[in-house]
Protein backbone atom coordinates (compact mmCIF):
# COMPACT_ATOMS: atom_id res chain seq x y z
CA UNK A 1 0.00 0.00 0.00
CA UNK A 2 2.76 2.50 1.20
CA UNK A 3 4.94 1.84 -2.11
CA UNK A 4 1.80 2.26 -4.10
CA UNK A 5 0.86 5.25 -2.79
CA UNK A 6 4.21 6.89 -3.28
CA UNK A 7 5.06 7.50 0.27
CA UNK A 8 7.65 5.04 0.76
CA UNK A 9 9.74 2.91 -1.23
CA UNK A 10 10.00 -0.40 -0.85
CA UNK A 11 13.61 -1.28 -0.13
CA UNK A 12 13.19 -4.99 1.76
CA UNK A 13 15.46 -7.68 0.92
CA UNK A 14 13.23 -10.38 2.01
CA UNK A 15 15.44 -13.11 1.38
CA UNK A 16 18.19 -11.77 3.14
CA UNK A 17 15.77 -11.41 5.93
CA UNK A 18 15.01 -15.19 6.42
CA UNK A 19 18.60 -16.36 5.34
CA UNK A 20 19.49 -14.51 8.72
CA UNK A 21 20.88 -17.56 11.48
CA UNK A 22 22.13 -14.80 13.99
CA UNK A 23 22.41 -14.51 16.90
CA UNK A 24 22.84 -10.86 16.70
CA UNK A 25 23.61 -8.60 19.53
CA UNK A 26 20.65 -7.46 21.71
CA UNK A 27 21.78 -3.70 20.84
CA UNK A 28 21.55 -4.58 17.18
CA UNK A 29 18.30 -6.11 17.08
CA UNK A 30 17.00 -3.57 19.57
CA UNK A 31 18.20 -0.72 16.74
CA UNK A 32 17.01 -2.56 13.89
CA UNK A 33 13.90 -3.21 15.29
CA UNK A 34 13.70 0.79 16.84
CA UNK A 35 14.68 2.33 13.45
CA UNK A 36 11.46 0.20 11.57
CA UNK A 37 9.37 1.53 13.81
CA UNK A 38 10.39 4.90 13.28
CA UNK A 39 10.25 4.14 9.66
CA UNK A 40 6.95 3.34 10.01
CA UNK A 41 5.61 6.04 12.45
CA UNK A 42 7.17 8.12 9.48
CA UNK A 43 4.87 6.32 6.87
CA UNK A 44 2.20 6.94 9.13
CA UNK A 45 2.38 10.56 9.67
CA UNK A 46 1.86 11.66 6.16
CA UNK A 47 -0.65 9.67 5.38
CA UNK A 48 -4.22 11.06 4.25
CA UNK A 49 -7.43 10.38 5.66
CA UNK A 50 -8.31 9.75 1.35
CA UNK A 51 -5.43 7.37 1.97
CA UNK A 52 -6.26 5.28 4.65
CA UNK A 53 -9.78 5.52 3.05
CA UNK A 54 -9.37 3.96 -0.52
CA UNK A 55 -8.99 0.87 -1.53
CA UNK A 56 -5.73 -0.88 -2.19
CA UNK A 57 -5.03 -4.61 -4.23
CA UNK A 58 -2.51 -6.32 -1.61
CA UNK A 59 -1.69 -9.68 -2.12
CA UNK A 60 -4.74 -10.57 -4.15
CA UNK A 61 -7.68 -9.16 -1.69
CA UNK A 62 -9.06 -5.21 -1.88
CA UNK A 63 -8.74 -3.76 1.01
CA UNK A 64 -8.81 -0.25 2.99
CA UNK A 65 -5.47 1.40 3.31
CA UNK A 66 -7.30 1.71 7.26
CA UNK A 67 -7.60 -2.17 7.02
CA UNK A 68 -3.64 -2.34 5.79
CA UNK A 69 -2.65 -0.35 8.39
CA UNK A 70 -4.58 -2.12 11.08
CA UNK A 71 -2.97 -5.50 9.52
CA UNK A 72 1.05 -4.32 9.38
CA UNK A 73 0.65 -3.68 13.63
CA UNK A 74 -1.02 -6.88 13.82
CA UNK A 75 1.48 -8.49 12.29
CA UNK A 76 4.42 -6.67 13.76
CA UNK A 77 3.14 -7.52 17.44
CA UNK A 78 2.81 -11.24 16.44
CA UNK A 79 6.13 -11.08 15.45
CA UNK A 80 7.58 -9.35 18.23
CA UNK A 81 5.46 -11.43 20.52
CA UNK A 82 7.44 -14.46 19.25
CA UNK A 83 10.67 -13.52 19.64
CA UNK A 84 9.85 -12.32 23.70
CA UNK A 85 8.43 -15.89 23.86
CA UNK A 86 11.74 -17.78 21.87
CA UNK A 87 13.84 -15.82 24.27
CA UNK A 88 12.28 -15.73 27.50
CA UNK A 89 12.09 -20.01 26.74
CA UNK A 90 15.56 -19.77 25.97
CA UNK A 91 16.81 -17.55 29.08
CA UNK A 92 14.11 -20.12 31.17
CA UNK A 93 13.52 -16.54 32.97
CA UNK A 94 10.80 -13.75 33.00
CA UNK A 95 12.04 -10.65 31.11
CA UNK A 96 9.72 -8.34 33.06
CA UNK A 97 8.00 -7.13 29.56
CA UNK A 98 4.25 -7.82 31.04
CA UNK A 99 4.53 -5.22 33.75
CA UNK A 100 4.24 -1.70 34.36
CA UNK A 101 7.20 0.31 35.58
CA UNK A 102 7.29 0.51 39.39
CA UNK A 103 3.95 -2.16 39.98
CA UNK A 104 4.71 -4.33 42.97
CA UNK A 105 4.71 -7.72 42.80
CA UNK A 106 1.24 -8.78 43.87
CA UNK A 107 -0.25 -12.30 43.42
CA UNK A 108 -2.57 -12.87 40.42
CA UNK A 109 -5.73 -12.37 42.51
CA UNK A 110 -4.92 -8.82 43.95
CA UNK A 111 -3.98 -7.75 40.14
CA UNK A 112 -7.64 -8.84 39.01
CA UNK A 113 -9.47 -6.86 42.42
């Protein structure tokens, strides 16, 4: 949708994106994953309601550029939900990323009150 719509080209290298075996640094995958999302925020900003409102070919289905939009953070928080999970399996410890800065440790009953 962005790439159609002229506000951003589209410069993935998809293949070199799944051929990646890492590990790579925690500060290199925390910039890498930092600078898309700025990318994106980017995208976002100049975006027209008349763009978020037509409709857009992607992949084979018409859909919204609203719906597109709505899809891409979708998809982006089921990725990033997967690698918390790999690595928090992997550590065999809780990285803290489920609770809010300075909340006590309370059992799950008192959270729910």
């Amino acid at each position: 949708m962005f790439r159609r719509s002229g506000l951003q080209p589209d410069t993935r290298k998809r293949d070199l994106e799944f051929a990646e075996r890492g590990p790579l640094p925690r500060r290199e995958l925390s910039a890498r994953i930092r600078k898309a999302v700025r990318e994106a925020c980017a995208v976002l900003d100049r975006l027209s309601e008349e763009s978020l409102l037509q409709e857009y070919g992607i992949q084979g289905f018409r859909i919204s550029g609203m719906h597109a939009v709505a899809h891409v953070v979708d998809h982006f928080a089921y990725h990033t939900g997967q690698i918390i999970f790999v690595t928090k399996l992997k550590l065999g410890k809780d990285l803290r990323f489920t609770r809010l800065p300075g909340e006590k440790r309370k059992g799950a009953a008192a959270r729910f009150q």
